[in-house]
Protein backbone atom coordinates (compact mmCIF):
# COMPACT_ATOMS: atom_id res chain seq x y z
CA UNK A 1 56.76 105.93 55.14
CA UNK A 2 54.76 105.24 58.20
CA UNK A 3 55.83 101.62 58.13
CA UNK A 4 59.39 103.03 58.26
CA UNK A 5 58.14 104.65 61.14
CA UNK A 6 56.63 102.36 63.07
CA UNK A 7 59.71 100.17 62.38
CA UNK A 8 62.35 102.34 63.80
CA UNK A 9 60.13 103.37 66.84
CA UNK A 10 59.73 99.93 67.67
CA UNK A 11 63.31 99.15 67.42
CA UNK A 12 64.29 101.58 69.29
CA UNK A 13 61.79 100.73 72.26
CA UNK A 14 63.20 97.23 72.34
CA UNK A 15 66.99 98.87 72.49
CA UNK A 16 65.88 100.81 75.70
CA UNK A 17 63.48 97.63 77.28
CA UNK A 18 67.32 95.63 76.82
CA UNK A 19 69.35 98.58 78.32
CA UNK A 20 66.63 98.79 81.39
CA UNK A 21 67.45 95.04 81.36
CA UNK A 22 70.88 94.89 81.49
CA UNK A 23 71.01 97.84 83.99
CA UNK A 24 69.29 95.90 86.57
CA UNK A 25 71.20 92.77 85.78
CA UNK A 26 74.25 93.94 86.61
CA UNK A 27 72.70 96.02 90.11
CA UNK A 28 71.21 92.90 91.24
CA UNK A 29 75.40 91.15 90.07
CA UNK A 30 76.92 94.34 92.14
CA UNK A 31 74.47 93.16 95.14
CA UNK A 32 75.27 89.64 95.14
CA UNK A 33 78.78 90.61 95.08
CA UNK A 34 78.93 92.81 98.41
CA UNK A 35 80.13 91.47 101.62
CA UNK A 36 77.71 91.00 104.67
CA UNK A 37 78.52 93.18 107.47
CA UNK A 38 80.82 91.73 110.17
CA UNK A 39 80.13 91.39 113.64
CA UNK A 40 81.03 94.79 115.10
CA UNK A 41 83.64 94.73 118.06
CA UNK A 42 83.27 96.74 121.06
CA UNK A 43 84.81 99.60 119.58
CA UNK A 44 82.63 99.77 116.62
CA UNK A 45 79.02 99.52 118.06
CA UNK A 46 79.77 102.75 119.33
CA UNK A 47 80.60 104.41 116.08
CA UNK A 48 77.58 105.21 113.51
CA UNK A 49 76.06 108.05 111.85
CA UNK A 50 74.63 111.38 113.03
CA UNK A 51 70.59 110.92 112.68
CA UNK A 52 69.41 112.80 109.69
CA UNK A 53 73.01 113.04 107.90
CA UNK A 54 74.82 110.52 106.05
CA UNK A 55 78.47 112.51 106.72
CA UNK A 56 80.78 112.24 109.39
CA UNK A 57 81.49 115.34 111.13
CA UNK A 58 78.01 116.70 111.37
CA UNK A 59 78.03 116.57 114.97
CA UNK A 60 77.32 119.16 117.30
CA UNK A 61 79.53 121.53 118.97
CA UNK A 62 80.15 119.41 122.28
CA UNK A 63 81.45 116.98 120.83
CA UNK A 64 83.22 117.93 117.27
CA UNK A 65 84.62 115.52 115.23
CA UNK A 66 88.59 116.31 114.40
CA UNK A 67 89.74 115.07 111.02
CA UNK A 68 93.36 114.74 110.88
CA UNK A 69 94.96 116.69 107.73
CA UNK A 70 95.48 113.84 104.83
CA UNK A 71 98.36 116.86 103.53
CA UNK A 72 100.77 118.08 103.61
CA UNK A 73 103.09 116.61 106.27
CA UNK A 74 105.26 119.57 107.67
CA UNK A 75 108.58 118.94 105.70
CA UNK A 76 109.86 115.29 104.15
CA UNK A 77 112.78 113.70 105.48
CA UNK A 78 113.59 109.67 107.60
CA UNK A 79 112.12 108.01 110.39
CA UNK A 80 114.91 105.87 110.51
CA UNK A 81 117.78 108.19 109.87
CA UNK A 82 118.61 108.96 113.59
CA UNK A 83 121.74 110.00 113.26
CA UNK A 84 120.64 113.13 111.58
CA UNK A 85 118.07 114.17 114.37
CA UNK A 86 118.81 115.95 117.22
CA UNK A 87 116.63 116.18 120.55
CA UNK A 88 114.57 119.46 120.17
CA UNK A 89 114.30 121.68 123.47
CA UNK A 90 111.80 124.06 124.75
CA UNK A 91 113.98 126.14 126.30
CA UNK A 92 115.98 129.08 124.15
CA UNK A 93 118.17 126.58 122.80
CA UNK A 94 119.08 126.79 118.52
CA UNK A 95 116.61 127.05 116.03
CA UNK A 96 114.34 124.06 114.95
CA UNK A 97 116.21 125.08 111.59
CA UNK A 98 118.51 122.57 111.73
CA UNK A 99 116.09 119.62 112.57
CA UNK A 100 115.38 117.12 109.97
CA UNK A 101 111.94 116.56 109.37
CA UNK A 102 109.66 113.31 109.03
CA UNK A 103 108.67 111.75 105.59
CA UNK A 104 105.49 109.49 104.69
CA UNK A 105 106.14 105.87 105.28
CA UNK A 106 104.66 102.82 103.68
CA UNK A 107 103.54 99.64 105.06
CA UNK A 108 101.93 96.79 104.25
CA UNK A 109 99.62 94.36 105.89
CA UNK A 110 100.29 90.97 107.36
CA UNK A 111 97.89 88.29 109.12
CA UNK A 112 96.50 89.71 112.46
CA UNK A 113 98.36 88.67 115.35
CA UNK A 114 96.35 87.85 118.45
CA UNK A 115 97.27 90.94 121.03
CA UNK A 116 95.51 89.83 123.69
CA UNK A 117 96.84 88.03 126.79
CA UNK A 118 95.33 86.00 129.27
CA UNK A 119 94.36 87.05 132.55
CA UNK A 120 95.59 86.08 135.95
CA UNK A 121 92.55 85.13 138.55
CA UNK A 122 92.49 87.25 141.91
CA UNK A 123 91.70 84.83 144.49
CA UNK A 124 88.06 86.27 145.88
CA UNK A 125 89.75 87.03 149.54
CA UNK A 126 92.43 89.15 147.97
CA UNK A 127 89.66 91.70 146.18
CA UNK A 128 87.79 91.80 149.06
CA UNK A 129 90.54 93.07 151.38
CA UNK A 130 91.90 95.28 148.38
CA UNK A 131 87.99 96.26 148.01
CA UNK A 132 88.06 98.08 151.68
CA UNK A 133 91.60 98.97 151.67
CA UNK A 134 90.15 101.34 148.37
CA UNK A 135 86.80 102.11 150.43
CA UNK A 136 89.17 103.55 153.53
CA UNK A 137 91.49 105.51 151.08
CA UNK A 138 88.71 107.20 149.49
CA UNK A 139 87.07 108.25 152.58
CA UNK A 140 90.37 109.71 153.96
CA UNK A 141 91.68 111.29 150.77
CA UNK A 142 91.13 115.26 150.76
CA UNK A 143 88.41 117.06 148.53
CA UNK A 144 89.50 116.80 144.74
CA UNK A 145 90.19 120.08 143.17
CA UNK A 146 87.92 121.02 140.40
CA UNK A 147 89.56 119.61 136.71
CA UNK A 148 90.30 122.30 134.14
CA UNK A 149 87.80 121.97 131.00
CA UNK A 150 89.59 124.75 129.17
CA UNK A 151 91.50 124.09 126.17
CA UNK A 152 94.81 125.99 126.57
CA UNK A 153 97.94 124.52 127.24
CA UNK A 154 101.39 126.31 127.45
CA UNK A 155 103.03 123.29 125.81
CA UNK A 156 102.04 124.31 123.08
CA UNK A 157 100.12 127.83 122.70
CA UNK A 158 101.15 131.40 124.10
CA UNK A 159 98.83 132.06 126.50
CA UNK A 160 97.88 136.11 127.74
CA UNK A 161 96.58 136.25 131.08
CA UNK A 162 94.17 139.35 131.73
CA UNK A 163 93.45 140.91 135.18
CA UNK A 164 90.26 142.38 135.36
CA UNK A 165 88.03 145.48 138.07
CA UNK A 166 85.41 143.00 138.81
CA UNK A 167 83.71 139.72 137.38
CA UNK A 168 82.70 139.76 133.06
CA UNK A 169 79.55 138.34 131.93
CA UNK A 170 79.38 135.59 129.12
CA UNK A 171 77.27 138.19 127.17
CA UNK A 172 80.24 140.64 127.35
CA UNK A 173 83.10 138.56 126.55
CA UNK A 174 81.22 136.41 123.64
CA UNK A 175 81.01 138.91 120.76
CA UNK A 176 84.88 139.58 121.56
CA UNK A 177 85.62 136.11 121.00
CA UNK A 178 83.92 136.43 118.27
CA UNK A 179 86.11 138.95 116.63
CA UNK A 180 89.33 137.19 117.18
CA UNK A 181 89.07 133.55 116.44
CA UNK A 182 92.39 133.08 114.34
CA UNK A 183 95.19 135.14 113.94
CA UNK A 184 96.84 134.38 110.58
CA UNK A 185 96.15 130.40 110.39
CA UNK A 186 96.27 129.71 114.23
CA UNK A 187 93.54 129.58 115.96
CA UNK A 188 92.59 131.43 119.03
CA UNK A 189 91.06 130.24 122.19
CA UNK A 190 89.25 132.42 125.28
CA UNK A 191 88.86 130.92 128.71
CA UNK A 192 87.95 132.44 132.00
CA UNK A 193 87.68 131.32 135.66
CA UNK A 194 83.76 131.57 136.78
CA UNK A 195 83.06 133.88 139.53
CA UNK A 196 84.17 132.99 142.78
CA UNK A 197 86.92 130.39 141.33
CA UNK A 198 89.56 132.66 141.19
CA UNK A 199 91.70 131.32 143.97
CA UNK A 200 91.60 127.67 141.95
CA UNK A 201 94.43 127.00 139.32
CA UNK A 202 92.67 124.62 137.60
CA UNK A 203 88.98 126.58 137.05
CA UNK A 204 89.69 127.25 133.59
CA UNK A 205 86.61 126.92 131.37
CA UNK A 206 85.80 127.94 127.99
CA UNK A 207 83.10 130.74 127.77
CA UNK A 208 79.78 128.97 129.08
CA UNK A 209 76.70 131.04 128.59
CA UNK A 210 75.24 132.76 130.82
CA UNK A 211 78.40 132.49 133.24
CA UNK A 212 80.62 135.28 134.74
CA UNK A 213 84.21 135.82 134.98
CA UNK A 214 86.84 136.77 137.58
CA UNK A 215 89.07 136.20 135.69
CA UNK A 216 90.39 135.35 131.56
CA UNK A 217 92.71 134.72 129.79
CA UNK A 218 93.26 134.69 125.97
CA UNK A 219 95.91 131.78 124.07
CA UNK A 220 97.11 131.55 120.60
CA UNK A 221 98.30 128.37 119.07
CA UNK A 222 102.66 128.44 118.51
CA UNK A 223 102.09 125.93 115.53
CA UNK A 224 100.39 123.63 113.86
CA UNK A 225 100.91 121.59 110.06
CA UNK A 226 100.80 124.96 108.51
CA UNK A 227 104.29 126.02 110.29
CA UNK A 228 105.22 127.95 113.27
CA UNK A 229 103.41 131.19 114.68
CA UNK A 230 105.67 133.99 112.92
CA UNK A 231 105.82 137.46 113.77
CA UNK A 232 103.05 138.71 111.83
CA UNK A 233 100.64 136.36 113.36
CA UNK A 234 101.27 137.28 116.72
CA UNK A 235 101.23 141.37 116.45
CA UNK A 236 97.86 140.15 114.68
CA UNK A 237 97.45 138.07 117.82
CA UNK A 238 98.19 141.21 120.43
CA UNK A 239 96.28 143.68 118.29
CA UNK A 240 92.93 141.42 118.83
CA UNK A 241 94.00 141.18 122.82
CA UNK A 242 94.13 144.62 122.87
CA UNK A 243 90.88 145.34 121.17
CA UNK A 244 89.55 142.98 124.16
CA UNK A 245 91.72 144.66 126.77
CA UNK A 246 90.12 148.00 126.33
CA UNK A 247 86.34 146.23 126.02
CA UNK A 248 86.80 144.78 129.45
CA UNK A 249 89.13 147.37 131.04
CA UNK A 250 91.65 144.91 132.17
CA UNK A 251 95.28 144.79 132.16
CA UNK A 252 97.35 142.38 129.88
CA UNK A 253 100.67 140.47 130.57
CA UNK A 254 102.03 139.84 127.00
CA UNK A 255 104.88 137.78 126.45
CA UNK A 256 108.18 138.83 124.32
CA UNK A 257 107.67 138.76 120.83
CA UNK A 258 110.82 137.03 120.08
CA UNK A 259 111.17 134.81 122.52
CA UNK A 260 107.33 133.27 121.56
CA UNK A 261 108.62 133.37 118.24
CA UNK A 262 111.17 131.13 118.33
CA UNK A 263 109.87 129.13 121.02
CA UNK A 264 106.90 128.42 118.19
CA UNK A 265 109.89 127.65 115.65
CA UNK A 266 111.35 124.83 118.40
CA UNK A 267 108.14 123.77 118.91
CA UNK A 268 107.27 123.23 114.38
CA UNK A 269 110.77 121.60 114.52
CA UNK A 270 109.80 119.21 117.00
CA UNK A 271 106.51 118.27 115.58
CA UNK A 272 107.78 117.89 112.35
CA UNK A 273 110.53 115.49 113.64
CA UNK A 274 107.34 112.91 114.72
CA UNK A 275 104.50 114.10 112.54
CA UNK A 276 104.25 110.97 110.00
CA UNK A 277 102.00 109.24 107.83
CA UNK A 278 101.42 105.37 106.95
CA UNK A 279 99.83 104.10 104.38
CA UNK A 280 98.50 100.35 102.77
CA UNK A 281 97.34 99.73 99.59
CA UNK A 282 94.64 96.64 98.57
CA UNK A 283 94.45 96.36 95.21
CA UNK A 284 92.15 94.02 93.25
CA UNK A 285 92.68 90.82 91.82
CA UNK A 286 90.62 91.63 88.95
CA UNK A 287 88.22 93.67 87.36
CA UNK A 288 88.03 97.30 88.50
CA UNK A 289 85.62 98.17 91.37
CA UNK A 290 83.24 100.72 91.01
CA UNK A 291 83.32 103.82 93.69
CA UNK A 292 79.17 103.11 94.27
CA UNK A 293 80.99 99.11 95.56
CA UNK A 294 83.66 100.86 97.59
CA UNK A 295 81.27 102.95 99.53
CA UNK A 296 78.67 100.29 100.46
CA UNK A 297 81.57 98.20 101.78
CA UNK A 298 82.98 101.31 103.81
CA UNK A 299 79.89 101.89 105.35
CA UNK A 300 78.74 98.45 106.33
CA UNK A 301 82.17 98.50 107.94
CA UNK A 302 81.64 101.39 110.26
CA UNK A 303 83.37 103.44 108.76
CA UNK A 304 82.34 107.28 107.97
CA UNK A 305 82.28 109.86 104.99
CA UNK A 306 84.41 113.01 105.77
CA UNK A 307 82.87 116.35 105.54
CA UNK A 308 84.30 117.07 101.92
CA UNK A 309 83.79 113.46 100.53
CA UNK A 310 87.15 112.48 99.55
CA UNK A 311 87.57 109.46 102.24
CA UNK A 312 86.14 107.50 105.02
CA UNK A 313 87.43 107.31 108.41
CA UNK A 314 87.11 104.42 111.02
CA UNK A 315 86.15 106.39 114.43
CA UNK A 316 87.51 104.14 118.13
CA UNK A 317 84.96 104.54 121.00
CA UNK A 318 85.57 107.59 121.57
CA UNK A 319 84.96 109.37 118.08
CA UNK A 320 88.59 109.72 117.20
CA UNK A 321 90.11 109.17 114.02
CA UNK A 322 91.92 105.61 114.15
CA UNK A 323 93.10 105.77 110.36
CA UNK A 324 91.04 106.72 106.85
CA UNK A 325 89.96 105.05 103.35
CA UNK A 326 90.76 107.13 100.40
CA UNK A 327 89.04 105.43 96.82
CA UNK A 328 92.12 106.70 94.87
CA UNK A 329 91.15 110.16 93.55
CA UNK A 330 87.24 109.96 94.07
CA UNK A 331 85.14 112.40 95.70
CA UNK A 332 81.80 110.41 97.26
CA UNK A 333 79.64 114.03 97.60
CA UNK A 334 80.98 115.09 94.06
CA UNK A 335 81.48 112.20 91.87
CA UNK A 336 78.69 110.07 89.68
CA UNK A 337 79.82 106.78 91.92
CA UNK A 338 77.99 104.76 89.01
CA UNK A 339 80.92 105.38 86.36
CA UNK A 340 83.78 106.41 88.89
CA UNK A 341 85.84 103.05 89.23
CA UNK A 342 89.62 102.13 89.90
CA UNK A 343 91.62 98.85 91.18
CA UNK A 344 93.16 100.78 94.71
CA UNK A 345 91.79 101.08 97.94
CA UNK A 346 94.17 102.82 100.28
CA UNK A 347 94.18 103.16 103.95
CA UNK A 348 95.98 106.10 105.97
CA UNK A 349 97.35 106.17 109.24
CA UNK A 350 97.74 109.59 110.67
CA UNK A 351 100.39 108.57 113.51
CA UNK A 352 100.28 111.72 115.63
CA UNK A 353 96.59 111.75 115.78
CA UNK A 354 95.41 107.93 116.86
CA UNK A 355 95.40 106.85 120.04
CA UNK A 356 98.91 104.92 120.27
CA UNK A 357 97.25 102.52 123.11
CA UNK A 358 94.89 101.37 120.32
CA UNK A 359 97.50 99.88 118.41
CA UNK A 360 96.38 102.04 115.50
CA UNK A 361 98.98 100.24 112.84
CA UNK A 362 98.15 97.11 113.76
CA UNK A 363 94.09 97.34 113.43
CA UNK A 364 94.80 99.24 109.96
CA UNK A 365 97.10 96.23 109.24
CA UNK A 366 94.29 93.57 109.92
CA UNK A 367 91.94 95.51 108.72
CA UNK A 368 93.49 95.19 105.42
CA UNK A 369 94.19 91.75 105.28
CA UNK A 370 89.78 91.18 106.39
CA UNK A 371 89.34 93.75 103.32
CA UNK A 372 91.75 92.13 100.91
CA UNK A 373 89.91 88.63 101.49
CA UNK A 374 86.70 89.71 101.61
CA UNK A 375 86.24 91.76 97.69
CA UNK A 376 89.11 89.28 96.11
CA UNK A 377 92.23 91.67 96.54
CA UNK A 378 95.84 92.05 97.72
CA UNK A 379 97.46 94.04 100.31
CA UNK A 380 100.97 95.83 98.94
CA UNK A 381 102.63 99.18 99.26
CA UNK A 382 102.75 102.69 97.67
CA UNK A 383 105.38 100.52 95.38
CA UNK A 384 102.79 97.34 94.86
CA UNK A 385 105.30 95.25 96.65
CA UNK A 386 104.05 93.00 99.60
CA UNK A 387 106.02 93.75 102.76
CA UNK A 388 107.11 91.20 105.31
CA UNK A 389 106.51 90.17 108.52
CA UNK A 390 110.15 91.43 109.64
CA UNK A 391 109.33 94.41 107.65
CA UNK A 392 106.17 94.88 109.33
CA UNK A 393 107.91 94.54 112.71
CA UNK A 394 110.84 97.30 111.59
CA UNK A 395 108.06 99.65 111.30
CA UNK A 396 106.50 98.90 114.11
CA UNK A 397 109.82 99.48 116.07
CA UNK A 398 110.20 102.94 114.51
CA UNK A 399 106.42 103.43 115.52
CA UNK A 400 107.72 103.00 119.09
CA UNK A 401 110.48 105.18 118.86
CA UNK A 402 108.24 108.01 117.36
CA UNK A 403 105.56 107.31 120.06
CA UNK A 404 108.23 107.54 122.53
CA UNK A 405 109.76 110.91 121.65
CA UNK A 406 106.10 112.54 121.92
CA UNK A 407 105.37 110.80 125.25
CA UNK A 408 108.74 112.35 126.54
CA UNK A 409 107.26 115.83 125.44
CA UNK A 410 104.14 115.40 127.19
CA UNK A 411 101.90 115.29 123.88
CA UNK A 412 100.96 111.90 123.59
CA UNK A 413 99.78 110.55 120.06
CA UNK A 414 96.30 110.75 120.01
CA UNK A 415 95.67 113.44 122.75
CA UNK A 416 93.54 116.47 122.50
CA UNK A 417 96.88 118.69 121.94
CA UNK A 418 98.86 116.03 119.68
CA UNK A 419 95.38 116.29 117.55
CA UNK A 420 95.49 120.44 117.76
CA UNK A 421 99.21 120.65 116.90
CA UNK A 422 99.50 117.83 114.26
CA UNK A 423 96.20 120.08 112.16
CA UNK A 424 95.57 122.27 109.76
């Protein structure tokens, strides 16, 4: 009987000695395998993590990092159909009702085109004389007024201004911010004018510690991907004003209820006429990747976990989302990345939200193609079909078009409002 023992503990020893084996086989197979890091560009040397956190997002309250919403998109409908849209105004014209809305597209990638064109040389004798011709107009030109660092904007939030006895302290106004940060889902903004900048329009500031006030004012947002401000929202909206009215003994100018309301309604309609999505797929060639492969090449790539884990985002130099790397349905924070596997990698374009100047499409574009050749994939669509280069260039064209219609509205893709409005 001990025999039998001995036998069966000793076979089982060598069964876990050759799983230990085969375990690190296969890490040291998964290492070989990984890609070594690319040269960053200019863009990307900027980009990296927060010290002491391995998530994007965890910075501080300066500078925040804005995630554009993956879904839902405000209502489906064409980019292309243009006979069925009609120009949206801002004025009381009809109900954003009647607009069609803007549907997910799908793209593929093709080889990267070379964007870059060559520069002209300025003979020396011409920059010098355009050098003091600059010098002399900056000496001459009248003191700059100061540059607003609030966040309101009445292109796209309802804004209450309140008069006020005498100047507020930050101490004051802070815990009534406090209160009223949202009303329903849109968010809520307090600014003032510091003392003895009443008299300049463009003084706005949000609350500063230790500051004081002449003067505040208090803004909700009309709408963002969660629809227009309704009626609800904005008695919720004046009730919270009020509340800070009577703290500060001031006097409010509130706007008409319906006429905000359907101002907010044109404004949804609008949005959801250019709020669209883009998406490429790269798809493997072979055997399954695991998630624990798919993260080490999104990170040596720049890119940067989300707050809840489900994709990475590429960051341009100035911390804003360019477009994002979803693993199919993996969660990186939530999900053993050792057994999670699948043959999709898919990268999202956000169009509202990038920076249009960046080219946004086009870097997602190349940067699938570099992906693709790199871990022995293909690029395709949401329908596994490679697109064209004509096809490549339709969409593009559309692109334009979109870009266009928000750069007529003054809410340029990637700008601080296009980001607030095109949100959750």
């Amino acid at each position: 009987m001990n025999e039998l023992y001995l036998g069966v503990g000793g076979a089982g020893a060598v069964v876990i000695a050759g799983v230990m084996v085969y375990n690190a086989w296969q890490g040291a197979k998964v290492r070989r395998r990984l890609p070594q890091q690319a040269t960053p560009t200019d863009a990307e040397t900027t980009v990296g993590r927060v010290p002491g956190t391995g998530l994007a997002g965890d910075f501080n309250d300066e500078r925040p990092f804005i995630e554009p919403a993956v879904s839902p998109l405000r209502h489906p409908s064409t980019v292309d159909s243009q006979e069925a849209r009609r120009e949206p105004s801002f004025g009381g014209g009809g109900s954003g009702g009647d607009l069609t809305r803007t549907q997910e597209l799908d793209a593929a990638a093709v080889p990267a085109v070379a964007l870059a064109g060559a520069q002209t040389p300025i003979d020396q004798t011409a920059k010098e004389a355009a050098g003091e011709a600059e010098i002399v107009e900056v000496l001459s030109a009248p003191p700059v007024a100061p540059i607003s660092t609030g966040i309101l904007d009445r292109r796209i939030d309802c804004i209450v201004p309140i008069r006020l006895g005498g100047p507020v302290s930050y101490e004051k106004l802070a815990p009534l911010a406090q209160r009223l940060r949202r009303a329903g889902s849109k968010p809520v903004f307090i600014e003032g004018k510091p003392e003895g900048q009443a008299a300049e329009p463009q003084a706005w500031e949000a609350l500063q510690a230790g500051g004081r006030y002449d003067e505040i004012r208090v803004g909700v947002q009309l709408a963002n991907r969660s629809g227009a401000l309704n009626e609800l929202e904005f008695s919720e909206f004046v009730t919270g004003v009020q509340f800070i009215v009577e703290a500060v003994d001031g006097g409010p100018d509130f706007p008409d209820m319906l006429e905000t309301v359907q101002m907010a309604r044109e404004l949804d309609g609008f949005a959801a006429q250019c709020d669209a999505q883009l998406s490429v797929n790269v798809v493997s060639d072979g055997a399954p990747w695991s998630a624990n492969y798919v993260q080490a090449i999104a990170s040596q790539d720049g890119l940067l976990l989300s707050r809840d884990g489900t994709r990475f985002v590429k960051l341009d130099a100035r911390q804003n989302p360019v477009f994002m790397l979803q693993f199919e349905d993996t969660n990186f924070l939530r999900d053993d990345l050792t057994y999670k596997g699948g043959e999709m990698i898919t990268l999202l374009l956000d169009v509202p939200v990038a920076d249009e100047d960046i080219l946004p499409f086009r870097l997602m574009c190349d940067y699938a193609v570099s992906l693709s050749q790199r871990i022995g994939a293909h690029v395709v669509d949401d329908q596994r079909r490679p697109l064209s280069e004509s096809a490549l260039l339709a969409i593009e064209k559309q692109l334009m078009t979109l870009y266009a219609r928000l750069e007529q509205a003054g809410i340029s893709a990637g700008s601080p409002i296009a980001r607030r409005l095109f949100s959750n």
